[in-house]
N, C-alpha and C. Protein backbone atom coordinates (compact mmCIF):
# COMPACT_ATOMS: atom_id res chain seq x y z
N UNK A 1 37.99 36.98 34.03
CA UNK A 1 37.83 38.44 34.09
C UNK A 1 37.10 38.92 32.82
N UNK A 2 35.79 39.50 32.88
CA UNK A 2 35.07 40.17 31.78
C UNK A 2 36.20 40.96 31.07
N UNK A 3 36.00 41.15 29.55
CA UNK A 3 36.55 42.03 28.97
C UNK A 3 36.15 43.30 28.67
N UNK A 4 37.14 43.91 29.02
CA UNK A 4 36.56 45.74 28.85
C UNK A 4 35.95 46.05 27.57
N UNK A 5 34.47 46.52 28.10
CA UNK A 5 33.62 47.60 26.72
C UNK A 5 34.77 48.46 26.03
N UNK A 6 34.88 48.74 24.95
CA UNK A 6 35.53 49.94 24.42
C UNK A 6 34.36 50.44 24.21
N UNK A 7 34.79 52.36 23.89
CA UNK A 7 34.53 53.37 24.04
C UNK A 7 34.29 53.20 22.20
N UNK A 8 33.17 54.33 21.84
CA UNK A 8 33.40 54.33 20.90
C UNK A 8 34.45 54.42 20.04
N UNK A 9 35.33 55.57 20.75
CA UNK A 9 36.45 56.00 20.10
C UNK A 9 37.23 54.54 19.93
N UNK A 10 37.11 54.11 20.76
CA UNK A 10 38.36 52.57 21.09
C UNK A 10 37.96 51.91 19.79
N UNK A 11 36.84 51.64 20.04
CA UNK A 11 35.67 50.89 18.76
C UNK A 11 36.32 51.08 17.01
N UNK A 12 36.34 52.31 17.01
CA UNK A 12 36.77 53.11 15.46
C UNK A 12 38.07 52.64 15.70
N UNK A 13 38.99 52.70 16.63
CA UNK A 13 40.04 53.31 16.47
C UNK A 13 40.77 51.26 16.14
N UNK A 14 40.26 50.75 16.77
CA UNK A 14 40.49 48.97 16.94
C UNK A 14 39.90 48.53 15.25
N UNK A 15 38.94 49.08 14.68
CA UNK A 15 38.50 48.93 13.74
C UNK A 15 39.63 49.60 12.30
N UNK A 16 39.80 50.47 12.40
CA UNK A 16 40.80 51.29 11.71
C UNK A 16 41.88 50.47 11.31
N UNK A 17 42.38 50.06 12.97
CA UNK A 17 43.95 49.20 12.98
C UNK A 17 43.61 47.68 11.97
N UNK A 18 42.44 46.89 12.46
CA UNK A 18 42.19 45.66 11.52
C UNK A 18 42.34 45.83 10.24
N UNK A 19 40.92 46.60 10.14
CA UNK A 19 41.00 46.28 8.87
C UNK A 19 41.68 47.40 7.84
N UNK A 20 42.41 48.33 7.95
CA UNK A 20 43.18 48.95 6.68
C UNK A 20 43.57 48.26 6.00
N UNK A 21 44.32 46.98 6.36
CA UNK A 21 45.47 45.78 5.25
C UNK A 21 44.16 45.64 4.48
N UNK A 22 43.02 45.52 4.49
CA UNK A 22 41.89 44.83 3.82
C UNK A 22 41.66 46.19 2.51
N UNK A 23 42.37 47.33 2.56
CA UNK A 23 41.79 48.47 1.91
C UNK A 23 43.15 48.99 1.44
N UNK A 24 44.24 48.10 1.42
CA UNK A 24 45.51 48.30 1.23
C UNK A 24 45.83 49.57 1.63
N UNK A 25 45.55 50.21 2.51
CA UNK A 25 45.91 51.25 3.46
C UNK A 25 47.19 51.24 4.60
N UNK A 26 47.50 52.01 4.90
CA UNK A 26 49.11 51.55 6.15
C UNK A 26 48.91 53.64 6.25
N UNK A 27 48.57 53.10 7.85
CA UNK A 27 48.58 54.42 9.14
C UNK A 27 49.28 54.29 10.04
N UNK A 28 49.98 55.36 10.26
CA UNK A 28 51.03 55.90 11.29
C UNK A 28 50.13 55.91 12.38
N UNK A 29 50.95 55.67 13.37
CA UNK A 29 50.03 56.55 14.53
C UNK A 29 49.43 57.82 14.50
N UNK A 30 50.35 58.52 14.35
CA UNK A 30 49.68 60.24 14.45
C UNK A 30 48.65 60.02 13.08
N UNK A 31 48.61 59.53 12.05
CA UNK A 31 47.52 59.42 11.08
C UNK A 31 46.08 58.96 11.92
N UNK A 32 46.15 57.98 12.69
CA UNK A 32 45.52 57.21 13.45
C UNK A 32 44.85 57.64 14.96
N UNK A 33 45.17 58.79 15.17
CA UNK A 33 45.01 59.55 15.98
C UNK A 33 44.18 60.29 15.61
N UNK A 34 44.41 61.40 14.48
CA UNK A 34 43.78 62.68 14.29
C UNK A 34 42.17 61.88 13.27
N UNK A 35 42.53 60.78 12.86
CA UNK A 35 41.25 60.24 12.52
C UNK A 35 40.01 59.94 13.95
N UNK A 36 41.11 59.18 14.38
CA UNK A 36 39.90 59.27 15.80
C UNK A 36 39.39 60.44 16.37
N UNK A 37 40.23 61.54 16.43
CA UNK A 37 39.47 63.15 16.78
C UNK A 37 38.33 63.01 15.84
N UNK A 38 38.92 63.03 14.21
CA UNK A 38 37.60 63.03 13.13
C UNK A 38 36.61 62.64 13.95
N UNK A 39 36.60 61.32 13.57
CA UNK A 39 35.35 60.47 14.37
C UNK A 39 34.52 60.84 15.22
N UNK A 40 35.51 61.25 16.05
CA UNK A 40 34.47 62.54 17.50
C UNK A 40 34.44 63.15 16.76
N UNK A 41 34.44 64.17 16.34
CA UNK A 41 34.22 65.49 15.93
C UNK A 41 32.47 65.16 14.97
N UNK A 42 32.78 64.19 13.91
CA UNK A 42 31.62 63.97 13.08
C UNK A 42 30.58 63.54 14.24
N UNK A 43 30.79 62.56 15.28
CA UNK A 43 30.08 62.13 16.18
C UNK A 43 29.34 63.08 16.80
N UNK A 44 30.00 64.02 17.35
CA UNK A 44 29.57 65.41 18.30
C UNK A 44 28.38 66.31 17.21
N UNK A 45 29.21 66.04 15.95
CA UNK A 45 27.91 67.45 15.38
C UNK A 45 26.66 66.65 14.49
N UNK A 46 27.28 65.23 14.34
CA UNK A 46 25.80 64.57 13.80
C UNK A 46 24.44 65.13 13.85
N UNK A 47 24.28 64.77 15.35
CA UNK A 47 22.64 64.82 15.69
C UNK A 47 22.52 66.32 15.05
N UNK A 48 22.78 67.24 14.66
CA UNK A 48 22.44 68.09 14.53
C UNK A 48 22.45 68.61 12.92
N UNK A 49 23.35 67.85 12.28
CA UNK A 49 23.52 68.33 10.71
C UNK A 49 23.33 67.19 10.09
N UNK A 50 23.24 65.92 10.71
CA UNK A 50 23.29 64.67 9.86
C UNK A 50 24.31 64.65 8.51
N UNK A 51 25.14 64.70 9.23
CA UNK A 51 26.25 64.84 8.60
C UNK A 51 26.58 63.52 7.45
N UNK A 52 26.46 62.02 8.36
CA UNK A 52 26.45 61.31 7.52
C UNK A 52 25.11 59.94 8.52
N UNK A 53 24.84 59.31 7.51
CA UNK A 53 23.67 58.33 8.00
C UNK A 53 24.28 57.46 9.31
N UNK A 54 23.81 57.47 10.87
CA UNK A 54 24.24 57.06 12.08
C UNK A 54 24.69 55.77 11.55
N UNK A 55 25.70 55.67 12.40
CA UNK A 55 26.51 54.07 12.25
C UNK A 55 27.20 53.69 13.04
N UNK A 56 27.54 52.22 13.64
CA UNK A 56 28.38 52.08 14.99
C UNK A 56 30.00 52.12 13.99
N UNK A 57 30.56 52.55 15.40
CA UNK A 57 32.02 53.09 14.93
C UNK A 57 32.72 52.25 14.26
N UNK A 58 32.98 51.17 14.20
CA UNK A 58 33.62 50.07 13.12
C UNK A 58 32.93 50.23 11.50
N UNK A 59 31.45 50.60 11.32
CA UNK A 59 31.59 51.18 10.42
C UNK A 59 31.67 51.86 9.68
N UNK A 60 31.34 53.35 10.46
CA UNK A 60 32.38 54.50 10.23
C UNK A 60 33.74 54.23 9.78
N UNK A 61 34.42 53.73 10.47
CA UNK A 61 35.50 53.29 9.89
C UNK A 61 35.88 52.98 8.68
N UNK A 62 35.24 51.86 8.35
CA UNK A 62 35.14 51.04 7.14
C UNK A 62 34.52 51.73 6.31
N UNK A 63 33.88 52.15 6.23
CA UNK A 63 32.28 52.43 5.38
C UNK A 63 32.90 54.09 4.87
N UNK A 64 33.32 54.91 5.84
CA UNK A 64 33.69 56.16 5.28
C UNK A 64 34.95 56.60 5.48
N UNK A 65 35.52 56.10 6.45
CA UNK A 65 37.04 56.29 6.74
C UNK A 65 37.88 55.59 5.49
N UNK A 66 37.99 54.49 5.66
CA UNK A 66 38.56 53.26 4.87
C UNK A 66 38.48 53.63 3.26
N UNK A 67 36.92 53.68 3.17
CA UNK A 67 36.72 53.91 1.83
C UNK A 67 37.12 54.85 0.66
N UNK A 68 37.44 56.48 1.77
CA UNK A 68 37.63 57.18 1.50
C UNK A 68 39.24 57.00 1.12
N UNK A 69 39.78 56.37 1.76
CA UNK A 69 41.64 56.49 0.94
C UNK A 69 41.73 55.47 0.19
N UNK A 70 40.45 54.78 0.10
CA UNK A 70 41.11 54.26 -1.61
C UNK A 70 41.10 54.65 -2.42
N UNK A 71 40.99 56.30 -2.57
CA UNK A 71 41.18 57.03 -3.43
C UNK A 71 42.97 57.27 -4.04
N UNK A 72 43.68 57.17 -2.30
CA UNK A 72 44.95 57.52 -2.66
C UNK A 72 45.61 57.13 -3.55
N UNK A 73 45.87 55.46 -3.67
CA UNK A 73 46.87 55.58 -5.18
C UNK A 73 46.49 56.63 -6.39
N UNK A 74 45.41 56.67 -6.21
CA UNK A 74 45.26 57.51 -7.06
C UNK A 74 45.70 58.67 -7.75
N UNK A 75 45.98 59.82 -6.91
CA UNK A 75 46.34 60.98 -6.23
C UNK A 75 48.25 60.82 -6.38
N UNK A 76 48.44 61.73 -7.55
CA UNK A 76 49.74 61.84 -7.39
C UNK A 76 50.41 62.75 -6.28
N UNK A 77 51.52 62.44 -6.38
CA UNK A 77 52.34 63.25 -4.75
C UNK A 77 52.45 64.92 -5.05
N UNK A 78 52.17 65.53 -4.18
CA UNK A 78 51.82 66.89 -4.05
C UNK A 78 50.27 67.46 -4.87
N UNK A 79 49.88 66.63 -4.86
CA UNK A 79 48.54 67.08 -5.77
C UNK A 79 47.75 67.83 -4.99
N UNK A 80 46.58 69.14 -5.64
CA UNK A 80 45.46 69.60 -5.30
C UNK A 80 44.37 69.20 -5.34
N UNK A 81 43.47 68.71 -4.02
CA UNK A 81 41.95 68.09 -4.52
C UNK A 81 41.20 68.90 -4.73
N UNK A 82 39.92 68.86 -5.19
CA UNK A 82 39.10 69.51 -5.11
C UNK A 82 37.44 68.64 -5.02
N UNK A 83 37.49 68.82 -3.80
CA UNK A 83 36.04 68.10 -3.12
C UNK A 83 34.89 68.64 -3.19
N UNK A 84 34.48 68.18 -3.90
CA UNK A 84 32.90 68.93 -4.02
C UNK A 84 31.91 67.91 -3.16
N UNK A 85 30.79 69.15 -2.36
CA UNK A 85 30.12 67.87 -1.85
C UNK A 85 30.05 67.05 -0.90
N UNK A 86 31.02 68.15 0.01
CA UNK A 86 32.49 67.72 0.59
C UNK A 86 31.51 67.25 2.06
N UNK A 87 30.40 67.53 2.55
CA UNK A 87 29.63 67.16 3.50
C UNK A 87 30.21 67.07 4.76
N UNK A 88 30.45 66.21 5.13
CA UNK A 88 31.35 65.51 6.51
C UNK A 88 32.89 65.55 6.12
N UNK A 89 32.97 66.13 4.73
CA UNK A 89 34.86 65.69 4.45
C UNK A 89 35.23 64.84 4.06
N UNK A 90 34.11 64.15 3.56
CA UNK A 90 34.47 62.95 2.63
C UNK A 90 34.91 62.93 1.13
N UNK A 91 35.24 62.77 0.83
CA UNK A 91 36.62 61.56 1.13
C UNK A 91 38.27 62.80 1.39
N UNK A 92 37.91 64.08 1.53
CA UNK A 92 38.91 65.17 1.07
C UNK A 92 39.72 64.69 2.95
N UNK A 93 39.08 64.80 3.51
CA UNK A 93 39.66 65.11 5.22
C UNK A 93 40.54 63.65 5.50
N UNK A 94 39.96 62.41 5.04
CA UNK A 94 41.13 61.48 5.76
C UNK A 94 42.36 60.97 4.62
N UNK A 95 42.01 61.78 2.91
CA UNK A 95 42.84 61.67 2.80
C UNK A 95 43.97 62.60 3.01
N UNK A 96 43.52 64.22 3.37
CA UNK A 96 44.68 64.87 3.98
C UNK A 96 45.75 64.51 5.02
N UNK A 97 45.11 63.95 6.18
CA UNK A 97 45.16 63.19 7.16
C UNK A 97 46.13 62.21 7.06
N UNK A 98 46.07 61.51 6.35
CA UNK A 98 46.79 60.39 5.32
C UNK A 98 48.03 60.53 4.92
N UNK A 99 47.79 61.87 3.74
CA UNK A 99 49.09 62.12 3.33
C UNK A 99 49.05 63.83 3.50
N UNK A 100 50.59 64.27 3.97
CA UNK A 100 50.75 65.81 4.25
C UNK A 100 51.47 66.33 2.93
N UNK A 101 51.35 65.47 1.58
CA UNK A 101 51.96 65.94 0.82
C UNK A 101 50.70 67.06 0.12
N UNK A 102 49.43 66.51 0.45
CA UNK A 102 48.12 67.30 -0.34
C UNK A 102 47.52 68.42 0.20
N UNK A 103 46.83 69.44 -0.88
CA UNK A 103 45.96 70.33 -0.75
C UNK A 103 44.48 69.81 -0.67
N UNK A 104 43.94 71.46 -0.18
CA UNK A 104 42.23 70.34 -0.88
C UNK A 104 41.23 71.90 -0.72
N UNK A 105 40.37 71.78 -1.78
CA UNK A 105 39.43 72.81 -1.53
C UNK A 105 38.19 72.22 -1.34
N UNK A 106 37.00 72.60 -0.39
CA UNK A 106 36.18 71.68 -0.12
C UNK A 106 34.89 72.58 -0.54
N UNK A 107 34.19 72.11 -1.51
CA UNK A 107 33.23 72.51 -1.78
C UNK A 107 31.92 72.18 -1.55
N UNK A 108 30.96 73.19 -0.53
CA UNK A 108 29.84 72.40 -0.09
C UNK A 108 28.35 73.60 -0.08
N UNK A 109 27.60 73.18 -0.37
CA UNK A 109 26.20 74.42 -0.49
C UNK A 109 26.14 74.58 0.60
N UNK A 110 25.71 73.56 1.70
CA UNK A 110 25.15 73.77 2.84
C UNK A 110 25.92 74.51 4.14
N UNK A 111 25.57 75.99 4.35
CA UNK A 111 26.30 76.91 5.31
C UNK A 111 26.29 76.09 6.23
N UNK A 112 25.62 75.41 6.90
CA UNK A 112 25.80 75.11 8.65
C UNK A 112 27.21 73.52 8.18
N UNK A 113 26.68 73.09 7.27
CA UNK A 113 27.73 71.67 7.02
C UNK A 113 29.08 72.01 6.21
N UNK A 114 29.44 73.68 6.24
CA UNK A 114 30.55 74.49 5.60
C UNK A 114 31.50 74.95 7.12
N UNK A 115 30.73 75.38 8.30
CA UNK A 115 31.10 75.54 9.86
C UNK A 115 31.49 74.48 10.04
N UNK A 116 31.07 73.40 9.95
CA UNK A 116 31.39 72.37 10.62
C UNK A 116 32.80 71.62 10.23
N UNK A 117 33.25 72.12 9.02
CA UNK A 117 34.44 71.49 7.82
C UNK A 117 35.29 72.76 8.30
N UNK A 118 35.24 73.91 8.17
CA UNK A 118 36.33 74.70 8.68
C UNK A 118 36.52 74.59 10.75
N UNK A 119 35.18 73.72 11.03
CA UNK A 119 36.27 73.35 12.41
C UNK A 119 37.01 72.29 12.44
N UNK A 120 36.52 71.40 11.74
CA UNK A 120 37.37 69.99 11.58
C UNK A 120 39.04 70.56 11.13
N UNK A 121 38.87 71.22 9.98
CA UNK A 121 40.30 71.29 9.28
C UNK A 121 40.97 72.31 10.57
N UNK A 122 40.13 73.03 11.43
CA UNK A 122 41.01 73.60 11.92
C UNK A 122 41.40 73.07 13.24
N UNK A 123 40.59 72.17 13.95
CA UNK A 123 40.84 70.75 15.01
C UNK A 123 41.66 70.10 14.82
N UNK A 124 41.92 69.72 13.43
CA UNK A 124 42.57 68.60 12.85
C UNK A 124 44.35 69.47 12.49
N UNK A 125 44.30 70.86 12.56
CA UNK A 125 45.78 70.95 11.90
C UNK A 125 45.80 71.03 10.34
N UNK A 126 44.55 71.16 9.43
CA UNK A 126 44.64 70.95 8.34
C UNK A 126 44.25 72.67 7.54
N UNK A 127 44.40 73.23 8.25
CA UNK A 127 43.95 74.80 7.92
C UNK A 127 44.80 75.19 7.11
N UNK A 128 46.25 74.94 7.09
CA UNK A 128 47.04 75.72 6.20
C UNK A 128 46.78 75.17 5.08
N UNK A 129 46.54 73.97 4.72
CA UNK A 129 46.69 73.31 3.44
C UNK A 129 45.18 73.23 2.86
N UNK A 130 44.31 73.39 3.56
CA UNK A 130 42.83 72.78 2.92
C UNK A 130 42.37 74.18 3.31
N UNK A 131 41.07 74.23 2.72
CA UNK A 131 40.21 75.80 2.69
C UNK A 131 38.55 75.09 2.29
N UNK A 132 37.59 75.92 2.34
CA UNK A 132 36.41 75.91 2.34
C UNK A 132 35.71 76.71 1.37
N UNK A 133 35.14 76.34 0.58
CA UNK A 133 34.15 77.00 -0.28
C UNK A 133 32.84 76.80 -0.07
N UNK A 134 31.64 77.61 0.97
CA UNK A 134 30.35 77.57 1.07
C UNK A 134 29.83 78.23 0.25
N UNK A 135 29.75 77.00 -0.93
CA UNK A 135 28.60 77.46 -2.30
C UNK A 135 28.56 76.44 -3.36
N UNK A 136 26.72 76.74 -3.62
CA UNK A 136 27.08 75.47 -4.80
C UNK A 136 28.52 75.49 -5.79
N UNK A 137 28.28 74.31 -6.20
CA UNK A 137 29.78 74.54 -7.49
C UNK A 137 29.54 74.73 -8.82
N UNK A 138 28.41 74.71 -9.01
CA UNK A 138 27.96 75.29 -10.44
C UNK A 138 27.99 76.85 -10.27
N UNK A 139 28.03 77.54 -9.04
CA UNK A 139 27.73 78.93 -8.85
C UNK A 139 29.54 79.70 -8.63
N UNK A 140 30.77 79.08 -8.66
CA UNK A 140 31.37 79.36 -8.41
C UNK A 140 33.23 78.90 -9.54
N UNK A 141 33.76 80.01 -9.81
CA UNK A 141 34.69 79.39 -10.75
C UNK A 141 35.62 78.59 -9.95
N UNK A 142 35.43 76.83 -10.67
CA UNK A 142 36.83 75.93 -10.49
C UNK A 142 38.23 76.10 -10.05
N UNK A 143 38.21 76.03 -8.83
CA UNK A 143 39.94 75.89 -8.19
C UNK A 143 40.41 74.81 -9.28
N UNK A 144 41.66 75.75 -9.26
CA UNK A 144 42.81 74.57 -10.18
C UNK A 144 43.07 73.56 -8.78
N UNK A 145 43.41 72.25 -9.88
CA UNK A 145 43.22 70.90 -9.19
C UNK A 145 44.01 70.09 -9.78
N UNK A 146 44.69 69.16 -9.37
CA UNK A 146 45.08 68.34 -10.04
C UNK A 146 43.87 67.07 -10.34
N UNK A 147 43.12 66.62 -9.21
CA UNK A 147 41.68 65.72 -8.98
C UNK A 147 40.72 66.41 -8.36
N UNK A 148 39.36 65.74 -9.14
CA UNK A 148 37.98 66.09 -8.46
C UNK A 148 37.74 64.95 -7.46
N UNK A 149 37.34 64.92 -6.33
CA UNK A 149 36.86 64.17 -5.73
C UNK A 149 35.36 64.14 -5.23
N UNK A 150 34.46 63.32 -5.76
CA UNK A 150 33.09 63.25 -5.19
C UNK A 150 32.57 61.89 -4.51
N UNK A 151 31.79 62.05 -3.72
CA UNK A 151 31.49 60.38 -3.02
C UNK A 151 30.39 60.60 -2.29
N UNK A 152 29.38 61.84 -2.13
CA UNK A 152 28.28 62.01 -1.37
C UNK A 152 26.95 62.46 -1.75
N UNK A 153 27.75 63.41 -2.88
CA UNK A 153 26.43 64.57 -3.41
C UNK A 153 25.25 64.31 -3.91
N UNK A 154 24.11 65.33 -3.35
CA UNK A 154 23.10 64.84 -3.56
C UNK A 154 22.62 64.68 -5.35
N UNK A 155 21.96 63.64 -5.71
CA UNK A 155 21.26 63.34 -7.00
C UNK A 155 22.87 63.18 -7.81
N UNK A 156 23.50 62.53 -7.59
CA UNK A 156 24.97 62.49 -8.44
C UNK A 156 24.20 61.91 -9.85
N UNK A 157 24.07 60.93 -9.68
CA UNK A 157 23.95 60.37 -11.27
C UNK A 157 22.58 61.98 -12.29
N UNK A 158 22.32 62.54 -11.56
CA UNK A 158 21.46 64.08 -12.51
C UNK A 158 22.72 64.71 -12.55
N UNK A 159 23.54 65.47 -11.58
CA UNK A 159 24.59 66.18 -11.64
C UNK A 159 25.57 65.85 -12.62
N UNK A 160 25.78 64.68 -12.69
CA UNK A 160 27.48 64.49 -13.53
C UNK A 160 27.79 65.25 -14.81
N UNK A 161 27.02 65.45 -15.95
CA UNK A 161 27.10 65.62 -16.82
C UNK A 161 27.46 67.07 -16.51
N UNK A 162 26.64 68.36 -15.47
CA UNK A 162 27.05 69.75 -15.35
C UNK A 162 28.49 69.69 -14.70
N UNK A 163 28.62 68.04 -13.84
CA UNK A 163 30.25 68.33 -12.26
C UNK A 163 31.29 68.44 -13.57
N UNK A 164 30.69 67.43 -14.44
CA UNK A 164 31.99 67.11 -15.13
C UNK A 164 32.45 68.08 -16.73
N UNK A 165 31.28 68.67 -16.81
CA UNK A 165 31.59 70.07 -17.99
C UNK A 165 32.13 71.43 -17.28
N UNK A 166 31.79 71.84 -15.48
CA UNK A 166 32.29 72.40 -14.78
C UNK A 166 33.79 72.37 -14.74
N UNK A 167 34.02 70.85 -14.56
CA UNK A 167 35.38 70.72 -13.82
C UNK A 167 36.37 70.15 -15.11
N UNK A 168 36.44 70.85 -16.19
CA UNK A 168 36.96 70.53 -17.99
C UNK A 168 38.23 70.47 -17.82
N UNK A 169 38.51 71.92 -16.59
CA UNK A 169 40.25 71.39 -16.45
C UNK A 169 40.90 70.37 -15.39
N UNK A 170 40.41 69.90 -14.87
CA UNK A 170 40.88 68.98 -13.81
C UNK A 170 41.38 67.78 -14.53
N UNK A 171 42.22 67.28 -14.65
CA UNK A 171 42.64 65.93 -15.29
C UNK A 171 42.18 64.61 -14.93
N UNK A 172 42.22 64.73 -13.75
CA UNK A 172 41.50 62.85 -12.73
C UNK A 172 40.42 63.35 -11.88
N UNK A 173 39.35 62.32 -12.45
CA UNK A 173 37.83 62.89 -11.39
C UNK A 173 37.93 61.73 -10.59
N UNK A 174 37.51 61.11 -9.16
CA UNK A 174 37.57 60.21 -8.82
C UNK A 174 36.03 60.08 -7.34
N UNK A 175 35.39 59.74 -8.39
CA UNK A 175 34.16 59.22 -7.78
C UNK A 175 33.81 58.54 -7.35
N UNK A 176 33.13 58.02 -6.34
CA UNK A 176 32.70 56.76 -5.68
C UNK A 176 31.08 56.87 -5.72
N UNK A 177 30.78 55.45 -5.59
CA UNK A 177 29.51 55.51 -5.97
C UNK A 177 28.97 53.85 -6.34
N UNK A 178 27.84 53.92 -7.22
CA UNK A 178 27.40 52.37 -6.98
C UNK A 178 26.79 52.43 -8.74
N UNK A 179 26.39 51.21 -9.45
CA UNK A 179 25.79 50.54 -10.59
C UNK A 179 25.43 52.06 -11.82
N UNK A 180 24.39 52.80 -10.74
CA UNK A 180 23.71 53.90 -11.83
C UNK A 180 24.46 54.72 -11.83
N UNK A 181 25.51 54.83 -11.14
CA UNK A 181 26.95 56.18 -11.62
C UNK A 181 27.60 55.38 -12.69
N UNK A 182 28.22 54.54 -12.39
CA UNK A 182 28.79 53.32 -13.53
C UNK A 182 27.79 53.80 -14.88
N UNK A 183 26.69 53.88 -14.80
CA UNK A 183 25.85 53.82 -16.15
C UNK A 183 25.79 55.04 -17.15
N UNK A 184 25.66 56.20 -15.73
CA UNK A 184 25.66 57.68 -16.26
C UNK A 184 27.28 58.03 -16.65
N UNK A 185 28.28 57.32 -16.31
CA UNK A 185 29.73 57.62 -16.89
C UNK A 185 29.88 57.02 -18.24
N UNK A 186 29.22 56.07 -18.66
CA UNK A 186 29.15 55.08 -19.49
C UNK A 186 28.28 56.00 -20.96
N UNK A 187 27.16 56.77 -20.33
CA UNK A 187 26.51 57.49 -21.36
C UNK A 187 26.91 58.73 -21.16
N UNK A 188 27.66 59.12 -20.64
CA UNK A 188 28.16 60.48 -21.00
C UNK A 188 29.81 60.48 -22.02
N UNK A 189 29.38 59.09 -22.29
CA UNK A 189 31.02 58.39 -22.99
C UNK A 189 32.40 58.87 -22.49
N UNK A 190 32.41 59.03 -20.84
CA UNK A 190 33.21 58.93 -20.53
C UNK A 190 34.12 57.79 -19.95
N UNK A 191 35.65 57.55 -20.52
CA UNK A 191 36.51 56.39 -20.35
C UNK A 191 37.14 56.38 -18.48
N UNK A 192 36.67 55.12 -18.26
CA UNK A 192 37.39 55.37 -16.64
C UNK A 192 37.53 53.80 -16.47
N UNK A 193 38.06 53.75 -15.50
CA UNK A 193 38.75 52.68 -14.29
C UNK A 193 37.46 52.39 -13.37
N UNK A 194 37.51 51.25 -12.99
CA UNK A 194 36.49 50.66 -11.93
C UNK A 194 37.33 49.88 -11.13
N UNK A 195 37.39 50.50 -10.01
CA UNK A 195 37.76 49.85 -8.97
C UNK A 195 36.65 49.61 -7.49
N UNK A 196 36.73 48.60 -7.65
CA UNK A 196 35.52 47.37 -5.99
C UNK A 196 35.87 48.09 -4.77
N UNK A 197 35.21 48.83 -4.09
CA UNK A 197 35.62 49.06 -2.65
C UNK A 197 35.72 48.05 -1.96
N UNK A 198 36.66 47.62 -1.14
CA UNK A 198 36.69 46.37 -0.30
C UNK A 198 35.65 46.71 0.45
N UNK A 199 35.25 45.20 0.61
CA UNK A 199 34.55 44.80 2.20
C UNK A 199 32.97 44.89 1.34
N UNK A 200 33.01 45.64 -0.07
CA UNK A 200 31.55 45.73 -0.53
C UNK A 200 31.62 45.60 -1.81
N UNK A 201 29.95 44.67 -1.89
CA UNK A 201 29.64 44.34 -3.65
C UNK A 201 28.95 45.89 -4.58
N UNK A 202 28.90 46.85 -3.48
CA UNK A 202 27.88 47.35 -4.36
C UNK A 202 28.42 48.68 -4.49
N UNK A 203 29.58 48.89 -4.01
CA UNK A 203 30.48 50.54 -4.01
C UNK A 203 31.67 50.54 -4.89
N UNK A 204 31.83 51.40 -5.59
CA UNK A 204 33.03 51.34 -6.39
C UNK A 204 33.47 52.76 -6.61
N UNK A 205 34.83 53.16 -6.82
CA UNK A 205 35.48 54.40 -7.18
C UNK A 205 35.87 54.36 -8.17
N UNK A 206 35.32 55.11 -9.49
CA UNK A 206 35.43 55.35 -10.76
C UNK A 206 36.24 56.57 -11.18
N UNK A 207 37.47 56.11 -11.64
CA UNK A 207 38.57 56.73 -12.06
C UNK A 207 38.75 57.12 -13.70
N UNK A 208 38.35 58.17 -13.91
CA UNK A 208 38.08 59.17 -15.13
C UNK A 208 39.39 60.17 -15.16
N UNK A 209 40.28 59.58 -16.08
CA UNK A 209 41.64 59.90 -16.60
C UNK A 209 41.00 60.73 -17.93
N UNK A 210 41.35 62.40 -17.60
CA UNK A 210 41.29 63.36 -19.09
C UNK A 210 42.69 63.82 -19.47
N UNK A 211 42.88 63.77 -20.58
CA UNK A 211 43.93 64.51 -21.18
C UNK A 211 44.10 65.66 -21.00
């Protein structure tokens, strides 16, 4: 008997279940669920905002799902994020998703990719706790936060030096990114943590502890 095609959704959702142990991750069902809505949801408004670069659903998964909660140890319990950059909701939406102990303010320039984040959070059940800011973040005063979270924005390694004199009171910035962010944290003499995204040589989330 041939084996049944999965559906995309099936695809993400079979992908999710594997490999989390690989990203030291552990999802509930209902966690595991409202990610797969995600998935549709980013799927449905792609073609139109390019939300994030097309990819078959396993690596969606991996690649932006997955990646995105290895932010969590991070993230103390009841903490406020603050996502700049926030695009598709990365990394702010699956770690809400994740854990219901967090806030999150999502900060993004682009009006049409700002619609698309207040339907998710409000598809998703995440409206009371998360909110939307459509505007650059140099143009707007800093939500108190306990963490910054960035992992998309455009020209990051030009930006850092204004994200991170912006965001003076936030205590933990937690960036993801690759070699030339590593370099620009390094010359802006700021002290952080390097941690390997699983599954990849060339992604890492750089953990910048301020007093």
């Amino acid at each position: 008997m041939a084996e049944r095609k999965l559906t995309p959704r099936g695809g993400f959702d079979k992908a999710l279940a594997e490999r989390a142990p690989r990203f030291g991750v552990e999802l509930g069902g209902d966690a595991r669920g409202r990610l797969g809505d995600y998935f549709e949801l980013v799927a449905a408004w792609n073609p139109r905002l390019h939300l994030v670069a097309p990819c078959p659903p396993a690596e969606f998964a991996a690649r932006h799902v997955l990646e995105s909660l290895t932010a969590l140890p991070f993230i103390p319990e009841g903490a406020s994020l603050l996502d700049v950059g926030s695009g598709a909701g990365l990394p702010a939406i699956p770690c809400l998703v994740a854990r219901q102990d967090l806030k999150a303010a999502l900060v993004e320039a682009s009006q049409k990719k700002s619609i698309f984040l207040r339907e998710a959070l409000s598809r998703l059940g995440l409206s009371e706790r998360a909110r939307v800011v459509a505007e650059r973040f140099e143009k707007v005063e800093p939500p108190a936060a306990d963490c910054l979270t960035c992992r998309a924005i455009e020209r990051f390694t030009e930006i850092l030096p204004t994200l991170v004199k912006w965001s003076s009171q936030v205590p933990t910035l937690l960036l993801f990114g690759g070699e030339s962010l590593r370099e620009r944290l390094e010359i802006e003499g700021l002290s952080f943590e390097t941690v390997r995204v699983p599954e990849s040589e060339r992604r890492f989330l750089f953990v910048v502890r301020r007093a």
